[in-house]
N, C-alpha and C. Protein backbone atom coordinates (compact mmCIF):
# COMPACT_ATOMS: atom_id res chain seq x y z
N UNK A 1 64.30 -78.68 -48.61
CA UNK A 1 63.71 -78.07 -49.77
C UNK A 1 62.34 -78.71 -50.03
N UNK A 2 61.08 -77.99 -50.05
CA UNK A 2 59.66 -78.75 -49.81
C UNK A 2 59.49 -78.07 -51.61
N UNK A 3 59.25 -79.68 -51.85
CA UNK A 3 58.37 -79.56 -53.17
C UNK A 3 57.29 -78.96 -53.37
N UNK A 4 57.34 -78.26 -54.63
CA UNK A 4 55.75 -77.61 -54.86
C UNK A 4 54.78 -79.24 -55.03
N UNK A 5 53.42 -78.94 -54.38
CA UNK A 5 52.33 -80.47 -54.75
C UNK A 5 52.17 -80.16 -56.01
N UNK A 6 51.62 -81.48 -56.79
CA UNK A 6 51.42 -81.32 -58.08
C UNK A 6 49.47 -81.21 -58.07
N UNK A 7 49.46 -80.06 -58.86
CA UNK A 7 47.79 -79.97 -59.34
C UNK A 7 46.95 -81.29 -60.49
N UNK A 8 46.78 -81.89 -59.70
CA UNK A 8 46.44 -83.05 -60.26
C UNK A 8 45.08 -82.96 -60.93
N UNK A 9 44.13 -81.98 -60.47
CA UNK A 9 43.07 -81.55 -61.22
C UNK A 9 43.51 -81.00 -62.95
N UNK A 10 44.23 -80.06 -62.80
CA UNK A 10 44.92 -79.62 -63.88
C UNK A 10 45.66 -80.28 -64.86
N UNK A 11 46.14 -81.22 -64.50
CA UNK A 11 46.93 -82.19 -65.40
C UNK A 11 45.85 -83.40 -66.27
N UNK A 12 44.68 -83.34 -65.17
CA UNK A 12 43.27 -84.20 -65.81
C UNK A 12 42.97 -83.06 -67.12
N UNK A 13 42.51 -82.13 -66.39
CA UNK A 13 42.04 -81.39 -67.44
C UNK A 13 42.80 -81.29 -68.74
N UNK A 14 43.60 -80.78 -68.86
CA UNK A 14 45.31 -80.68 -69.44
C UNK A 14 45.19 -81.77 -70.66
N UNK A 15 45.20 -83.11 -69.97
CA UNK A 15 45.12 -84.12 -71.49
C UNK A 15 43.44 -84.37 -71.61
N UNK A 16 42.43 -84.39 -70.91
CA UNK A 16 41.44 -85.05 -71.26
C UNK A 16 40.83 -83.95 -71.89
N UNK A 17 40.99 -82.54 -72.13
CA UNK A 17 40.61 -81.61 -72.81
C UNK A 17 41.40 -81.17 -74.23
N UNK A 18 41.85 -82.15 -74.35
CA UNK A 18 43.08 -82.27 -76.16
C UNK A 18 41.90 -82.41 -76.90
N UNK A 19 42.20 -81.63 -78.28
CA UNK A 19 41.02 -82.26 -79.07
C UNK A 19 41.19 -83.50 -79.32
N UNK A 20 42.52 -84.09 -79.71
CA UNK A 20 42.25 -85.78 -79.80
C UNK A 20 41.54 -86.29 -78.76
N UNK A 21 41.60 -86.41 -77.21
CA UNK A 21 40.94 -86.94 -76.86
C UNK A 21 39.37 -86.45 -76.70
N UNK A 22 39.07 -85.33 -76.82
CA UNK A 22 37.69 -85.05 -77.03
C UNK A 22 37.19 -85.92 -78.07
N UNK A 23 37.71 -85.92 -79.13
CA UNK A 23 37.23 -87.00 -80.13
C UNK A 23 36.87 -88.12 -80.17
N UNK A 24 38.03 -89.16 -79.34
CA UNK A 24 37.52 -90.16 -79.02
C UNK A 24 36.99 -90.38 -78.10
N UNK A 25 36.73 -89.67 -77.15
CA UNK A 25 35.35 -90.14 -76.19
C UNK A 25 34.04 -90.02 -76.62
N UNK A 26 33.96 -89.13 -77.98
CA UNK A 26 32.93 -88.88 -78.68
C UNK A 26 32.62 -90.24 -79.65
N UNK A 27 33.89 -91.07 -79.71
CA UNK A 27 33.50 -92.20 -81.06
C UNK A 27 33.34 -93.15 -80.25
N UNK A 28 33.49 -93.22 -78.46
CA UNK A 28 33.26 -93.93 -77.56
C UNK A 28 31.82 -93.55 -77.36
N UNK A 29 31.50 -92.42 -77.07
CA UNK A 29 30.22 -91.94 -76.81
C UNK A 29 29.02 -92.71 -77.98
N UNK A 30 29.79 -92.08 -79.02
CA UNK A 30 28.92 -93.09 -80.19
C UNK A 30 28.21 -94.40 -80.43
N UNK A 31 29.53 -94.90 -79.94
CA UNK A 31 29.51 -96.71 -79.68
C UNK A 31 28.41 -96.89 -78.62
N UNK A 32 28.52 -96.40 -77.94
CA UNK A 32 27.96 -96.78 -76.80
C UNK A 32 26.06 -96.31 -77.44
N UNK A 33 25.77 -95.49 -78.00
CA UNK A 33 24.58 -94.78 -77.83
C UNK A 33 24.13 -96.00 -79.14
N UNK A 34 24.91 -96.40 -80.35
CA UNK A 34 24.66 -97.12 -81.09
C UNK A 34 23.99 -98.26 -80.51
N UNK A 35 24.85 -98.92 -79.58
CA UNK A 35 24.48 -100.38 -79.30
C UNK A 35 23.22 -100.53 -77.73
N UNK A 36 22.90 -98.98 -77.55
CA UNK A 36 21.59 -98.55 -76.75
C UNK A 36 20.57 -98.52 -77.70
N UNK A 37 20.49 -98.15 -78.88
CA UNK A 37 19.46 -98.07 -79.92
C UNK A 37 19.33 -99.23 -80.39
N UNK A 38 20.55 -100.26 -80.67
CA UNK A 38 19.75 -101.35 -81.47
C UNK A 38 19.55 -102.57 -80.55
N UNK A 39 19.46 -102.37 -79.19
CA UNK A 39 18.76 -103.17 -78.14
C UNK A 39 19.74 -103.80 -77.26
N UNK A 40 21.12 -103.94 -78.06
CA UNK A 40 21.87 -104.16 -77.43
C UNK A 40 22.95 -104.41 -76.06
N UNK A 41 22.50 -103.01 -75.51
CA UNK A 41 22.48 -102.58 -74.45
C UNK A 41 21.81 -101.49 -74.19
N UNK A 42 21.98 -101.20 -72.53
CA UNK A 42 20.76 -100.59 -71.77
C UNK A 42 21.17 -99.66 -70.70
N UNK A 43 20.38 -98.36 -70.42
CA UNK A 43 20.81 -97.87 -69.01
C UNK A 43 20.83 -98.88 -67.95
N UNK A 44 22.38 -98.80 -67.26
CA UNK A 44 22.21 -99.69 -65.73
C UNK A 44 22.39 -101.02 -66.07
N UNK A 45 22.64 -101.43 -67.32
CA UNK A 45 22.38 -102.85 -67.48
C UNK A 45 24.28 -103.06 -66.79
N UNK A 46 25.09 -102.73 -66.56
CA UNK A 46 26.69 -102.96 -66.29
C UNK A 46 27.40 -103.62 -67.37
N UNK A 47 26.77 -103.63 -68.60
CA UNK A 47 27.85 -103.94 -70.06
C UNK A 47 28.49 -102.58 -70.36
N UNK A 48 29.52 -103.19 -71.30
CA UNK A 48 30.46 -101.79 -71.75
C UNK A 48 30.36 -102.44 -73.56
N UNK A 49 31.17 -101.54 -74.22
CA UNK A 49 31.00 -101.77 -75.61
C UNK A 49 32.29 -101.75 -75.80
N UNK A 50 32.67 -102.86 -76.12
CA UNK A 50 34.05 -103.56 -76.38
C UNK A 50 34.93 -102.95 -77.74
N UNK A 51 35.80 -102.55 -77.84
CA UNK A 51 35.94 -102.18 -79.61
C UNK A 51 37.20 -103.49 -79.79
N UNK A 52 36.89 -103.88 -80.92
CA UNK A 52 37.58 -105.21 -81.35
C UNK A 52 38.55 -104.62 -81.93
N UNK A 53 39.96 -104.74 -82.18
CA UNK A 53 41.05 -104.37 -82.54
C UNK A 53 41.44 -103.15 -83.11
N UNK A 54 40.84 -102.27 -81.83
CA UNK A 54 41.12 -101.03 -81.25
C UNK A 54 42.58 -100.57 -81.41
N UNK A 55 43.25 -99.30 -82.32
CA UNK A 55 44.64 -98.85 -81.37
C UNK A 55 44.39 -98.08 -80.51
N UNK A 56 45.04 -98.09 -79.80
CA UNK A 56 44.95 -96.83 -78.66
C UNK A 56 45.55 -95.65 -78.85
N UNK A 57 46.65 -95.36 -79.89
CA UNK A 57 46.69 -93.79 -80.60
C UNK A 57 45.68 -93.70 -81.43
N UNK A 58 45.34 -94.75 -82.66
CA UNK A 58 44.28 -94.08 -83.51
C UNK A 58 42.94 -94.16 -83.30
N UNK A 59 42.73 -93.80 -84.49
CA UNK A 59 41.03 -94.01 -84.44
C UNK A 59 40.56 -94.86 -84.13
N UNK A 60 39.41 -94.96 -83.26
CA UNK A 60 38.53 -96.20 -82.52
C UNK A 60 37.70 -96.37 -83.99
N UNK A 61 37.39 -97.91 -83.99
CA UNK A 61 36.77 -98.60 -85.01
C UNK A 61 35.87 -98.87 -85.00
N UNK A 62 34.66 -98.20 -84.88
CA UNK A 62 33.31 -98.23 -84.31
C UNK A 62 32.67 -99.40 -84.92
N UNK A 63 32.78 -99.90 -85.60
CA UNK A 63 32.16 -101.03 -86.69
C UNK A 63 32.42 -102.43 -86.38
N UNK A 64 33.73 -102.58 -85.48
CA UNK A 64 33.57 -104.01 -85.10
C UNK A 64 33.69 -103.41 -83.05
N UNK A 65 32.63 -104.08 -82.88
CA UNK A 65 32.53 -103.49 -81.58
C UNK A 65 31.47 -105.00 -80.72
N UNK A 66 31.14 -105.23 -79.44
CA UNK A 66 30.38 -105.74 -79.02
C UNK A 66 30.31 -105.10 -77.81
N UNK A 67 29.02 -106.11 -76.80
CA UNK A 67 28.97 -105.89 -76.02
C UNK A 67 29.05 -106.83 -75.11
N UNK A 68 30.35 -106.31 -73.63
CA UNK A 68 30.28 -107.25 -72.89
C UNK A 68 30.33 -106.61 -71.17
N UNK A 69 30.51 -107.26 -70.57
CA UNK A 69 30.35 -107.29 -68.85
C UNK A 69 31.68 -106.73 -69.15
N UNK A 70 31.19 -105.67 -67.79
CA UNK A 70 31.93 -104.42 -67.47
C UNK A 70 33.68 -105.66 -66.93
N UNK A 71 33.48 -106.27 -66.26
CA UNK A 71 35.06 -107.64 -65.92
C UNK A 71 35.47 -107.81 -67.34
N UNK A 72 34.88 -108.21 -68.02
CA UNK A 72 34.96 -108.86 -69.40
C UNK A 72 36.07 -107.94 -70.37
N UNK A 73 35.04 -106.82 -70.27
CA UNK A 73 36.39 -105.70 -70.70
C UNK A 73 37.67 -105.14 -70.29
N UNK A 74 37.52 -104.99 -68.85
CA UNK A 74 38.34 -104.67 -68.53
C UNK A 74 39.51 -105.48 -68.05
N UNK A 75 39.40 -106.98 -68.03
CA UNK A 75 40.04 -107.98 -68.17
C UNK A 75 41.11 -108.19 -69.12
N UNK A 76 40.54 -107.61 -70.67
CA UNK A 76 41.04 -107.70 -71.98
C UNK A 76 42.17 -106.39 -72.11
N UNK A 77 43.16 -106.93 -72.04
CA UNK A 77 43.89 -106.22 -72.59
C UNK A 77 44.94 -105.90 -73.93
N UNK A 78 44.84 -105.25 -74.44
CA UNK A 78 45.79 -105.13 -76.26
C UNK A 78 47.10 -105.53 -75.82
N UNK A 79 47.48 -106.13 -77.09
CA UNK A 79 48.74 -106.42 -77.20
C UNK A 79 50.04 -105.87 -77.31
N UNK A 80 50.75 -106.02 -76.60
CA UNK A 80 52.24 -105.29 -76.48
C UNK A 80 52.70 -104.75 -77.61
N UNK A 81 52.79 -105.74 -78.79
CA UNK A 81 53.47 -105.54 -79.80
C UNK A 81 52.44 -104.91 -81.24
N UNK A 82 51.53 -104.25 -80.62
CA UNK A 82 50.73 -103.20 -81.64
C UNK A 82 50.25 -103.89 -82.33
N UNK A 83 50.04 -105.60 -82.68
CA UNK A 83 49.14 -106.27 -83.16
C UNK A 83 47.55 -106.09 -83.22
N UNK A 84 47.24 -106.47 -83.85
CA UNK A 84 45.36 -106.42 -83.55
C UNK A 84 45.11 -107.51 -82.89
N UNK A 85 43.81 -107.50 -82.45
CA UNK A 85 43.66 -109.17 -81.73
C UNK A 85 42.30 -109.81 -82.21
């Protein structure tokens, strides 16, 4: 019995086209364009814009945010138990 393949294009599209997540790539988008304007960071420079005690269902917290090396972030990971950090 041969499995149908799974459309893996479709399943991208599928969640990354939710309005929730349209939203927050937009308050990501934000962050990011914020901390390009106030010198912070730069095209090409390889920083990312960190959000400081971020949930990952809710709303991103644009207000406490920095900027660090693209390792730096992605190094950091939230806490198991839904704490802030």
């Amino acid at each position: 019995m041969a499995k149908k393949p799974r459309d893996y294009k479709k399943e991208y599209r599928d969640y990354h086209g939710t309005p929730e997540q349209i939203k927050r790539r937009a308050q990501r988008n934000s962050a990011r364009a914020a901390a390009v304007d106030s010198g912070a960071a730069s095209k090409g420079d390889g920083k990312e814009v960190d959000h400081l005690g971020s949930n990952r269902k809710g709303k991103l917290n644009n207000k406490r945010v920095r900027v660090v090396s693209r390792a730096a972030n992605r190094k950091r990971q939230p806490k198991r138990d839904g704490s802030q950090d």
